[in-house]
N, C-alpha and C. Protein backbone atom coordinates (compact mmCIF):
# COMPACT_ATOMS: atom_id res chain seq x y z
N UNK A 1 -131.02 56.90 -10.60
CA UNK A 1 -130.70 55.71 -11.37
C UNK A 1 -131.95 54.85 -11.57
N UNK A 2 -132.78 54.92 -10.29
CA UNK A 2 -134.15 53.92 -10.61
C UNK A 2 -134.98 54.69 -11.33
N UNK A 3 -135.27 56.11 -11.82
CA UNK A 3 -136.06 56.73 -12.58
C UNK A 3 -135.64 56.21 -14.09
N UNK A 4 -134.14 56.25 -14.43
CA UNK A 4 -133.24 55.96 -15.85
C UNK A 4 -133.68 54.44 -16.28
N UNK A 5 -134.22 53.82 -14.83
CA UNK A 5 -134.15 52.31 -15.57
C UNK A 5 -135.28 51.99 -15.84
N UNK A 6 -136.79 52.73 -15.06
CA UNK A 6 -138.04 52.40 -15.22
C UNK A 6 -138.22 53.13 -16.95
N UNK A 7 -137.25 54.36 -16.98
CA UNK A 7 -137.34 55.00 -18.22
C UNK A 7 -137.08 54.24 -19.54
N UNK A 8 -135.80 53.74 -19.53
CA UNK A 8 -135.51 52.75 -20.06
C UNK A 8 -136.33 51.93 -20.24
N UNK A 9 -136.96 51.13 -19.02
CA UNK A 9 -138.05 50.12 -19.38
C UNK A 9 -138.86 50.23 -20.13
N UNK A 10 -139.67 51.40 -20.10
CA UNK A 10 -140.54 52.01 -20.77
C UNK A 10 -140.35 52.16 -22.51
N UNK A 11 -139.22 52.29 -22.67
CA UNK A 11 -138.99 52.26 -23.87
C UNK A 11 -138.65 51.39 -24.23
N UNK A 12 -138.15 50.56 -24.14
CA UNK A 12 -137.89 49.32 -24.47
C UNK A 12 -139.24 48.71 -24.89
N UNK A 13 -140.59 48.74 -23.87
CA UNK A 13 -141.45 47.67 -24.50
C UNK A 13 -142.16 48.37 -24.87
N UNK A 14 -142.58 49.97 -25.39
CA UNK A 14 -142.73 50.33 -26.58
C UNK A 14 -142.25 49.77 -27.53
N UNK A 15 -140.64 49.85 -27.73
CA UNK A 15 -140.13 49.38 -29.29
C UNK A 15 -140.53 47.86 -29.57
N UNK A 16 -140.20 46.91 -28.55
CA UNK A 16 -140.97 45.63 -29.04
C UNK A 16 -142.36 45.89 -29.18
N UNK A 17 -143.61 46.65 -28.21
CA UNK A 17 -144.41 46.43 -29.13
C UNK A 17 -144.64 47.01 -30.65
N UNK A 18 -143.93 47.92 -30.94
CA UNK A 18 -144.18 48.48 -32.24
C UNK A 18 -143.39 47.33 -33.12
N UNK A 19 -141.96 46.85 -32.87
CA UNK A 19 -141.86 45.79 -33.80
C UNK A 19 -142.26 44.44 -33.76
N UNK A 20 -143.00 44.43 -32.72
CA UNK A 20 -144.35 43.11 -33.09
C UNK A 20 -145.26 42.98 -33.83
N UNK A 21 -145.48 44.51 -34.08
CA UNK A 21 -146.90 44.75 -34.56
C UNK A 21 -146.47 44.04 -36.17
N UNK A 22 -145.49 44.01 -36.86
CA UNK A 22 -145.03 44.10 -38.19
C UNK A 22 -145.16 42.10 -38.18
N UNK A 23 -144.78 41.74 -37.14
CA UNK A 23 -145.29 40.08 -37.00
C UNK A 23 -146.58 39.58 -36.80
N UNK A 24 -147.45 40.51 -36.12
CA UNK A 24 -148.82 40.14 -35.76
C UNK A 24 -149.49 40.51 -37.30
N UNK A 25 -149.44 41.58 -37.52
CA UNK A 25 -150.27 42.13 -39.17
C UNK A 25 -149.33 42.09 -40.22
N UNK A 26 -149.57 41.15 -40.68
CA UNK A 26 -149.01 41.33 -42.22
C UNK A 26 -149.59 41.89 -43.32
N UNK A 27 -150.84 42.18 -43.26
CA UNK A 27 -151.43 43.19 -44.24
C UNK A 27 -152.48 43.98 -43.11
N UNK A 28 -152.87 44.93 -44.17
CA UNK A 28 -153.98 45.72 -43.41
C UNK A 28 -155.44 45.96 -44.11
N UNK A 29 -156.18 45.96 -43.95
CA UNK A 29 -157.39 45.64 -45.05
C UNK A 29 -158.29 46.34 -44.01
N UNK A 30 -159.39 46.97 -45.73
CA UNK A 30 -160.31 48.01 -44.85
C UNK A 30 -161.58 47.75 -46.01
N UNK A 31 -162.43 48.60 -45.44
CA UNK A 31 -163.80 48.67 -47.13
C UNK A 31 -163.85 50.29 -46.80
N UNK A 32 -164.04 50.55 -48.45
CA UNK A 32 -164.59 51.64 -48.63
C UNK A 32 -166.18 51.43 -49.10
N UNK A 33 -166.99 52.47 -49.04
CA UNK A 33 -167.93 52.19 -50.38
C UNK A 33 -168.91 53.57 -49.85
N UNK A 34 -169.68 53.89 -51.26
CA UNK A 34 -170.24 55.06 -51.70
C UNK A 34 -171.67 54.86 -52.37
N UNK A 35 -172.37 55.35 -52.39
CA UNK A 35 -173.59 55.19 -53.49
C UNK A 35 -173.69 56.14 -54.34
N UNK A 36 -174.05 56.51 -55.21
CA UNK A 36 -174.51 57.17 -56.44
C UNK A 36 -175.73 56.76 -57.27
N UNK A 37 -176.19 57.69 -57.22
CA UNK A 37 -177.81 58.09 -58.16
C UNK A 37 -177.97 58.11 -59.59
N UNK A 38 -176.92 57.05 -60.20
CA UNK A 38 -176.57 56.97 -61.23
C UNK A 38 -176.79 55.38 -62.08
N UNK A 39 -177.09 55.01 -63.36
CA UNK A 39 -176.99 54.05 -63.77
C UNK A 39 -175.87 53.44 -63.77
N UNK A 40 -175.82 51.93 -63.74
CA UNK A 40 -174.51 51.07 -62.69
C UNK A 40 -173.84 51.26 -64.23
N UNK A 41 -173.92 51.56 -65.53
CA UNK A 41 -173.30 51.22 -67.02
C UNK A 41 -172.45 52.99 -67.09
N UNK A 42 -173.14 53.59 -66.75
CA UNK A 42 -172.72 55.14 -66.33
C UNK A 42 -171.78 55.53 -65.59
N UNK A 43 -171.52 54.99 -64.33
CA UNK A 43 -171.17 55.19 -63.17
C UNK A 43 -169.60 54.27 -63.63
N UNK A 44 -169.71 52.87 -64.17
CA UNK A 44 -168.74 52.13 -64.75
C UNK A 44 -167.98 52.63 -65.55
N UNK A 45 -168.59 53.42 -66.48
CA UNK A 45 -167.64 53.83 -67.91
C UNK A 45 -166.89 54.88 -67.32
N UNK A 46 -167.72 55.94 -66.50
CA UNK A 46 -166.72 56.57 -66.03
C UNK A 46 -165.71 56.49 -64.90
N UNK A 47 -165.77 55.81 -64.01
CA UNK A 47 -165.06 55.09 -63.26
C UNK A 47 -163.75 54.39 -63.72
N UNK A 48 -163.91 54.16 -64.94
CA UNK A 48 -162.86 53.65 -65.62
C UNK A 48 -162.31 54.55 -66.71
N UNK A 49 -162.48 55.45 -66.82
CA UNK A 49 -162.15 56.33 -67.89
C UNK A 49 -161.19 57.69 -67.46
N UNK A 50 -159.94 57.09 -67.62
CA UNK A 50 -158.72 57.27 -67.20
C UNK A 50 -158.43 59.10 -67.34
N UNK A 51 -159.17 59.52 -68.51
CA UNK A 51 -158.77 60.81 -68.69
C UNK A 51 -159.70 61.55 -67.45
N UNK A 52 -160.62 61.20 -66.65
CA UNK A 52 -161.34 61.83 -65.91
C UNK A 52 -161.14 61.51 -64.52
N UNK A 53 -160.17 61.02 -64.18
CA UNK A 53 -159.71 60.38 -63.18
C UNK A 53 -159.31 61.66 -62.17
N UNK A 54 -158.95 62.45 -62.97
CA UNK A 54 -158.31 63.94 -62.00
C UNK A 54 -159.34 64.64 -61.53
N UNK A 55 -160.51 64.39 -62.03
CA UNK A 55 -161.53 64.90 -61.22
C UNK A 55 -161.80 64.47 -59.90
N UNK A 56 -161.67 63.16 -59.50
CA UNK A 56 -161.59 62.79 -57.96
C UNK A 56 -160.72 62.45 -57.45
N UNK A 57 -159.94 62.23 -58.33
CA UNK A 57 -158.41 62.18 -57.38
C UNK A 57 -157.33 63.20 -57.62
N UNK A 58 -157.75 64.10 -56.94
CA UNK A 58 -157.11 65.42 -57.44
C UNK A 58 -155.42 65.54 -56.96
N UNK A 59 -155.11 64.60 -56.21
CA UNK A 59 -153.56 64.25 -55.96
C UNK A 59 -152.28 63.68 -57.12
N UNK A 60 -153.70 63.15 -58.23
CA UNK A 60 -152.75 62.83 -59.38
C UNK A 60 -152.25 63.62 -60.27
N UNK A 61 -151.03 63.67 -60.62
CA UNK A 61 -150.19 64.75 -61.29
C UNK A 61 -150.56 63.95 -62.62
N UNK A 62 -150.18 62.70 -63.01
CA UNK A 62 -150.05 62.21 -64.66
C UNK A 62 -150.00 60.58 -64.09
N UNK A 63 -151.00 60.11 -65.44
CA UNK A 63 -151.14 58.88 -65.59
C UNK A 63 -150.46 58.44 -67.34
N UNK A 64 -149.73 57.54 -66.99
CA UNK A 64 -149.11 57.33 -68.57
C UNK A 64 -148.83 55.59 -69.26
N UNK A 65 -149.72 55.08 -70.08
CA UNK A 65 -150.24 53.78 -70.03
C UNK A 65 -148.55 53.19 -70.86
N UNK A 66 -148.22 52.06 -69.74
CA UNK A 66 -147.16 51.28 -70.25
C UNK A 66 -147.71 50.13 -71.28
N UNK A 67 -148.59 49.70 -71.00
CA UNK A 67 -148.97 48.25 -71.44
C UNK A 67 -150.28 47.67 -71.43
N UNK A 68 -151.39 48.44 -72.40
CA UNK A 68 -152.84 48.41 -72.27
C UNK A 68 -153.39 47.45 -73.17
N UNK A 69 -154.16 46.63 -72.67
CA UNK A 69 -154.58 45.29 -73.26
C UNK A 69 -155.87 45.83 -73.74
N UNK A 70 -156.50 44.51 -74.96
CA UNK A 70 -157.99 45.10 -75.62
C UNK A 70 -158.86 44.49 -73.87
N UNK A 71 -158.45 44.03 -73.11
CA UNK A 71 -159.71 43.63 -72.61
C UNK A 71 -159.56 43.86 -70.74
N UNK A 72 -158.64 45.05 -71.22
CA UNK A 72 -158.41 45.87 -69.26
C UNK A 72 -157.39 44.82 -69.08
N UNK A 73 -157.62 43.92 -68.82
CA UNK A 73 -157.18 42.77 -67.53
C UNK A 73 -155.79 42.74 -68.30
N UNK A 74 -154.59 42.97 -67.18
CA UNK A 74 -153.24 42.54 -67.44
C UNK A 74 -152.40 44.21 -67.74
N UNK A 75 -153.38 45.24 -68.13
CA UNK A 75 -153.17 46.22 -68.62
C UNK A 75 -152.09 47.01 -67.28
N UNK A 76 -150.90 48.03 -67.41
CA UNK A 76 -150.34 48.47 -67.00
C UNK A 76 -149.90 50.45 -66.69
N UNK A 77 -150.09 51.17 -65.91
CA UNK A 77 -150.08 52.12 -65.82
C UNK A 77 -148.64 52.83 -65.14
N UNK A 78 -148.21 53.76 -65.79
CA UNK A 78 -147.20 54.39 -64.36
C UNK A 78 -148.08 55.22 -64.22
N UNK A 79 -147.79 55.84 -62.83
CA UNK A 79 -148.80 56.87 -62.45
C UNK A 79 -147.74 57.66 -61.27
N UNK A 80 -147.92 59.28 -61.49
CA UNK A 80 -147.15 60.12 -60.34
C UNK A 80 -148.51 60.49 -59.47
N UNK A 81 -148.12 60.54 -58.30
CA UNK A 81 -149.39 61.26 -57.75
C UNK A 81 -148.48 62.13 -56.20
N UNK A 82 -149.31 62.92 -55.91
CA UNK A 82 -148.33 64.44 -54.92
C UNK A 82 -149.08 63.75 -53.65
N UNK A 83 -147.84 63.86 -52.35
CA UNK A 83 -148.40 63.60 -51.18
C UNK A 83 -148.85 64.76 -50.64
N UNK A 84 -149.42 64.62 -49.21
CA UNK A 84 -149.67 66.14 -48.32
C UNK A 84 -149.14 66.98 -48.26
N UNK A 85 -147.62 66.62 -48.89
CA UNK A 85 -146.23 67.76 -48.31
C UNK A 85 -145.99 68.11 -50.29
N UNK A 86 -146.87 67.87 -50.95
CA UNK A 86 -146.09 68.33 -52.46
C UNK A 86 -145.21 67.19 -53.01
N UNK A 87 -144.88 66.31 -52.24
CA UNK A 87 -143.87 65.26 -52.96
C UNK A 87 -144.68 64.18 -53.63
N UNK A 88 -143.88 64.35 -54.95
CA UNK A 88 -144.33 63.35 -55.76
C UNK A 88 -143.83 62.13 -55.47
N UNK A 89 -144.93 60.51 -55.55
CA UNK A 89 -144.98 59.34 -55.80
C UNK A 89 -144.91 58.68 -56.41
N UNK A 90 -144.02 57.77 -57.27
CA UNK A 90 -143.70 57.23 -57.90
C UNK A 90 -144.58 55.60 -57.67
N UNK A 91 -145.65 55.35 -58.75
CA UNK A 91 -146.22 53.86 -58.77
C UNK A 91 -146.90 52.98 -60.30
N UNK A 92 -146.60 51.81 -59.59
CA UNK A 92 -147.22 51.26 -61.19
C UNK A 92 -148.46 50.65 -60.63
N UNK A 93 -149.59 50.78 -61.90
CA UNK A 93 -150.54 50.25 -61.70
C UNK A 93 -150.67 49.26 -62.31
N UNK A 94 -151.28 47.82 -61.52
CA UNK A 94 -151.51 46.84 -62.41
C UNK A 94 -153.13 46.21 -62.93
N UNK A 95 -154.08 46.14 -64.09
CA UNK A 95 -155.62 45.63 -63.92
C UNK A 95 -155.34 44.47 -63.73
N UNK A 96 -155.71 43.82 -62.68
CA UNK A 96 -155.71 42.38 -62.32
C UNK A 96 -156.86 41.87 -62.82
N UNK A 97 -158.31 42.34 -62.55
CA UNK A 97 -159.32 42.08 -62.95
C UNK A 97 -160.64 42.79 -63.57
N UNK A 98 -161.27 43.11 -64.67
CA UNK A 98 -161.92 44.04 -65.27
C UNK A 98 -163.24 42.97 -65.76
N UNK A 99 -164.47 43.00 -64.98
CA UNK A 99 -165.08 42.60 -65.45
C UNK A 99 -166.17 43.91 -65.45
N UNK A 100 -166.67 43.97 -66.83
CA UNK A 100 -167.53 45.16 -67.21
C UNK A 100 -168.92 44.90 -66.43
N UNK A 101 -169.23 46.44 -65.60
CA UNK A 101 -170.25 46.51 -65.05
C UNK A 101 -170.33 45.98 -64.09
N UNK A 102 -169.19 45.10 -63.14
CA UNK A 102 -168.92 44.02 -62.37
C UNK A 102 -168.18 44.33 -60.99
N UNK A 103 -166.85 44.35 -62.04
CA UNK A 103 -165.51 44.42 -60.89
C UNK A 103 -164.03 44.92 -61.71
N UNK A 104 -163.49 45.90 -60.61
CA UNK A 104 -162.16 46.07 -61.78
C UNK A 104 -161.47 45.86 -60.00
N UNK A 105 -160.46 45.24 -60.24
CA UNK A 105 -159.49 44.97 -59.04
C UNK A 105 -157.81 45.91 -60.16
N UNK A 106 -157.78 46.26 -59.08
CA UNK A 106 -156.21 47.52 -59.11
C UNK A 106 -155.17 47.01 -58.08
N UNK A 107 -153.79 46.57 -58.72
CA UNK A 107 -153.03 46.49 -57.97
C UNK A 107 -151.60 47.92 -57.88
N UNK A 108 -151.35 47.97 -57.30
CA UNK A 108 -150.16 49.73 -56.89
C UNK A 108 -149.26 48.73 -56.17
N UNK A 109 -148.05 49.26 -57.17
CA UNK A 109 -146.87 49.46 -56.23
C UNK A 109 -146.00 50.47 -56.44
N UNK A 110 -145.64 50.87 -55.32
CA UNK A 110 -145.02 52.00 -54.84
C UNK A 110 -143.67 51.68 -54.11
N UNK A 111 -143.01 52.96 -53.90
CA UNK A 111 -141.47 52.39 -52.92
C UNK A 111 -141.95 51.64 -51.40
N UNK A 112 -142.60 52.61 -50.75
CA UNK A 112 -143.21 51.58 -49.72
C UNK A 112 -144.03 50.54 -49.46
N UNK A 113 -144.75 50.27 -50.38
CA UNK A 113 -145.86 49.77 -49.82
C UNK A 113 -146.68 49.12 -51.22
N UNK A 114 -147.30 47.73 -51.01
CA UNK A 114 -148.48 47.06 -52.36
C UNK A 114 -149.49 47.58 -51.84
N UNK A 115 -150.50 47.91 -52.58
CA UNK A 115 -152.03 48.12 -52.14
C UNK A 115 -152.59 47.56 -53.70
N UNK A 116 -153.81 46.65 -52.88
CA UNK A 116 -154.78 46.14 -53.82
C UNK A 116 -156.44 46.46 -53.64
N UNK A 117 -156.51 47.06 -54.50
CA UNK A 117 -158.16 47.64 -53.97
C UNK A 117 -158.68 46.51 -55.28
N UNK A 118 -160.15 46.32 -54.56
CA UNK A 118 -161.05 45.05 -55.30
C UNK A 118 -162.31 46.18 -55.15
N UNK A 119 -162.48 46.73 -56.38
CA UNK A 119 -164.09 47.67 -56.44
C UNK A 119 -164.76 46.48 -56.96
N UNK A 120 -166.39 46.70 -56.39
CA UNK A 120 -167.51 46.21 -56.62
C UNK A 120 -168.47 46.80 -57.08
N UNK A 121 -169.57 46.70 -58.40
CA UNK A 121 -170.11 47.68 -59.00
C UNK A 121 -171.70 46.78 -58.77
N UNK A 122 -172.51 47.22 -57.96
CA UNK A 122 -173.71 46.68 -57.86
C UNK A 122 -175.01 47.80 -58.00
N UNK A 123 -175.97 47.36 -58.29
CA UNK A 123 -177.19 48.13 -58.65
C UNK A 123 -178.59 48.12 -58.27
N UNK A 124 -179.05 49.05 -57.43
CA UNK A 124 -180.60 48.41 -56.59
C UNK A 124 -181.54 49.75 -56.71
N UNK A 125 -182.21 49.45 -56.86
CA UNK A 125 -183.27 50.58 -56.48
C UNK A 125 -182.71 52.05 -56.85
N UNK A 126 -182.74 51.85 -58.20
CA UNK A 126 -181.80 53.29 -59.18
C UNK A 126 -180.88 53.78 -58.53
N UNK A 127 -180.28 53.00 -57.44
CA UNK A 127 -178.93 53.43 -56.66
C UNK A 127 -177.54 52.64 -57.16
N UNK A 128 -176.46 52.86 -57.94
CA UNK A 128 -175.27 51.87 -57.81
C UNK A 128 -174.07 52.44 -57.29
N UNK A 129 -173.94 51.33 -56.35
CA UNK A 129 -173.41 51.13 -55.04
C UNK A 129 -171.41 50.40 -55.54
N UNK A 130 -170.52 51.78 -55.32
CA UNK A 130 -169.60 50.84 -55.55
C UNK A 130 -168.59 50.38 -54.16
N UNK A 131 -168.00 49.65 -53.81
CA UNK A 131 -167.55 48.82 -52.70
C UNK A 131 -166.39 48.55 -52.97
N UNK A 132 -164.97 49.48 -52.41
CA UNK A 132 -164.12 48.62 -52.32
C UNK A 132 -163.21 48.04 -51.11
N UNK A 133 -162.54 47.21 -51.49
CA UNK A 133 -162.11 46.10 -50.40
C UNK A 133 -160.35 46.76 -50.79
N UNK A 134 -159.94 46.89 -49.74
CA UNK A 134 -158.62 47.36 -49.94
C UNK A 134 -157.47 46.26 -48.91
N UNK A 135 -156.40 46.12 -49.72
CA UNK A 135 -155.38 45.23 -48.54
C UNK A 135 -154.01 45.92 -48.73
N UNK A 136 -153.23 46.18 -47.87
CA UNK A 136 -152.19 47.31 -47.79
C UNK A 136 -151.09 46.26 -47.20
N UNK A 137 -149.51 46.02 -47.98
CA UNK A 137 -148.82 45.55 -47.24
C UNK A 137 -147.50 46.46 -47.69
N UNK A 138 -146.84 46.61 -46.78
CA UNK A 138 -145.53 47.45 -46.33
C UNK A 138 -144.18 46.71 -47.24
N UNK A 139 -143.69 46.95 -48.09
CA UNK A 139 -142.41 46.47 -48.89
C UNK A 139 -141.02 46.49 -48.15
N UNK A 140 -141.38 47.07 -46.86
CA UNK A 140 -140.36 46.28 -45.83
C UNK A 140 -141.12 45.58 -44.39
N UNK A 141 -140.22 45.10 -43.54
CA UNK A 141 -140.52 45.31 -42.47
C UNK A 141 -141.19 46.60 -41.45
N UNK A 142 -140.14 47.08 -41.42
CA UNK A 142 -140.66 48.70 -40.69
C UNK A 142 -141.65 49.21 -41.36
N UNK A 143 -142.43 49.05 -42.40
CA UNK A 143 -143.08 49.35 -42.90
C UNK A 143 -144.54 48.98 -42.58
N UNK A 144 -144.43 47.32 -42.43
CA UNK A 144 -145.39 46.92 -41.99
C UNK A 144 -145.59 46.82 -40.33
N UNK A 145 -144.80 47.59 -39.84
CA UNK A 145 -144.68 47.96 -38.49
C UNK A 145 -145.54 49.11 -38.17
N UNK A 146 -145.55 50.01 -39.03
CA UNK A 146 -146.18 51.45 -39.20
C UNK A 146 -147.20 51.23 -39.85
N UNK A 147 -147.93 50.61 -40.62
CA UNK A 147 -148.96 50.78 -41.82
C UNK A 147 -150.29 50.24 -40.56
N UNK A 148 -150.41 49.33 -39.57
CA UNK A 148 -151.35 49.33 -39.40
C UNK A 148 -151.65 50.41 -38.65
N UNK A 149 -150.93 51.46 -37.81
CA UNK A 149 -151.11 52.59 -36.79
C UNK A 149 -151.89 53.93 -38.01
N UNK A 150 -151.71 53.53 -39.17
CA UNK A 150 -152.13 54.28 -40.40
C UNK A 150 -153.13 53.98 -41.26
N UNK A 151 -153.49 53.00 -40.78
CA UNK A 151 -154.90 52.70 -41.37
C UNK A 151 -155.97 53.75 -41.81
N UNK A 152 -156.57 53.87 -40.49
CA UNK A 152 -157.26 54.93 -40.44
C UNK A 152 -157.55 56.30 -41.32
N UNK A 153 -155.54 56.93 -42.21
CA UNK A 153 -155.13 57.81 -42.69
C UNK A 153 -155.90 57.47 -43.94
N UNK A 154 -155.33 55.70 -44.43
CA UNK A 154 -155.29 55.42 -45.63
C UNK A 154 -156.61 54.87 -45.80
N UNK A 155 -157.38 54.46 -45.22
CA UNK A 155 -158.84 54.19 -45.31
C UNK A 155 -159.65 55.84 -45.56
N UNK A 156 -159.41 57.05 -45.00
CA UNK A 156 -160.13 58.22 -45.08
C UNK A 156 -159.54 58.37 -46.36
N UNK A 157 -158.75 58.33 -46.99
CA UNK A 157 -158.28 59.23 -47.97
C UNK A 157 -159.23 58.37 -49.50
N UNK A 158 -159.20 57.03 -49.20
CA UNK A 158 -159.60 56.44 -49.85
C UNK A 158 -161.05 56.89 -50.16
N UNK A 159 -161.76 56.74 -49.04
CA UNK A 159 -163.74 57.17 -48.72
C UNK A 159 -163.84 58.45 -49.58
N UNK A 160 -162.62 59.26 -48.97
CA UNK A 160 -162.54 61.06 -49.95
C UNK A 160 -162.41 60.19 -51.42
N UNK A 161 -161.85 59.41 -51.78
CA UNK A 161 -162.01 59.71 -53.34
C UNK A 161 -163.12 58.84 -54.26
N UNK A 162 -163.55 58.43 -53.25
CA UNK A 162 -165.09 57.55 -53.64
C UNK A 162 -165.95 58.84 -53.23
N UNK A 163 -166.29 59.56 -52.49
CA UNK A 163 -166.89 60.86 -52.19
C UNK A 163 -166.90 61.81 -53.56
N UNK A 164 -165.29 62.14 -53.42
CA UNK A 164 -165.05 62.85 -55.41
C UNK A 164 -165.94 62.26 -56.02
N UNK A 165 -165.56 60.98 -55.95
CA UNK A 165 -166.35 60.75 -57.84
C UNK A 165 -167.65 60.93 -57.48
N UNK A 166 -168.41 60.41 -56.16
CA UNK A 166 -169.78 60.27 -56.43
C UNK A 166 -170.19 61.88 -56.51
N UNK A 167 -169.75 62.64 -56.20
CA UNK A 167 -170.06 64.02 -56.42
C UNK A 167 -169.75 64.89 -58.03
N UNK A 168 -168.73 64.05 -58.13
CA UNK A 168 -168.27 64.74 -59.93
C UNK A 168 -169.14 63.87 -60.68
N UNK A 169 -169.92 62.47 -60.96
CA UNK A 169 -170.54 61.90 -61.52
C UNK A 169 -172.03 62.49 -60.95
N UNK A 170 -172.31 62.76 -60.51
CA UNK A 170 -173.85 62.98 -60.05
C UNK A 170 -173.90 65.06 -60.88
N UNK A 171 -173.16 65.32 -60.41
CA UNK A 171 -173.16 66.69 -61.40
C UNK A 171 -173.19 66.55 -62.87
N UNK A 172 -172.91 65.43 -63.25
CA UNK A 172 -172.92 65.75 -64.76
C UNK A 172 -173.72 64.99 -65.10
């Protein structure tokens, strides 16, 4: 009976700490960033140039524009993209911010989860350097209970597709 109750115990303040964690972090935020041997006007156009997008993010099945403005900003995307297991994702993309040669900020939402990545497009010493700032919040609770123990997942996957491009842009 005293083994059942220390057992018990044990689990118990596991589960509070895992559903604390969803009170302590309300978002999760990481940086990516990459360099490339490329001109920062080069590196931009294609970065943004939607039909070439499957070259580094090879998880995307189809991108299909709901609501595209002359000047990026406000512009709207659905987008499917396949998880690890083959299942497709259902998300909309939103341009929050498109400044040419600058900054394009991307907002996603998905069934679980907002993510807002803020890329930075800077240029030094024939190197441009892009930087992004990512913030991840969970569209439930339990969600944001789990997302920070996953960081890590969603920060690597991210670096891999800044890796893609700087490798598919430097080849061509």
């Amino acid at each position: 009976m005293k083994k059942i109750k220390i057992i018990l115990g044990i689990i118990i303040a596991f589960a509070v700490i895992f559903l604390s964690t969803g009170l302590i972090f309300k978002e999760t935020a990481y940086t990516t960033q990459v360099e490339i041997n490329k001109p920062l006007e080069e590196v931009f156009m294609l970065f943004n140039d939607s039909s070439k997008i499957n070259n580094w993010i090879p998880e995307l099945k189809s991108i299909e524009p709901i609501d595209v403005k002359p000047e990026k900003t406000g512009s709207t995307y659905k987008m499917v993209v396949a998880d690890r297991n083959g299942q497709e994702i259902k998300l909309m993309e939103k341009v929050m911010a498109f400044v040419p040669n600058e900054k394009v900020t991307l907002f996603f939402n998905t069934e679980t989860m907002f993510k807002k990545d803020d890329y930075t497009f800077a240029f030094s010493n024939g190197v441009t350097t892009i930087t992004n700032n990512s913030i991840c919040t969970g569209n439930s609770y339990l969600f944001n209970c789990v997302l920070p123990y996953f960081k890590s997942v969603v920060k690597k996957q991210d670096q891999e597709h800044l890796n893609n491009f700087k490798s598919f842009i430097e080849k061509s």
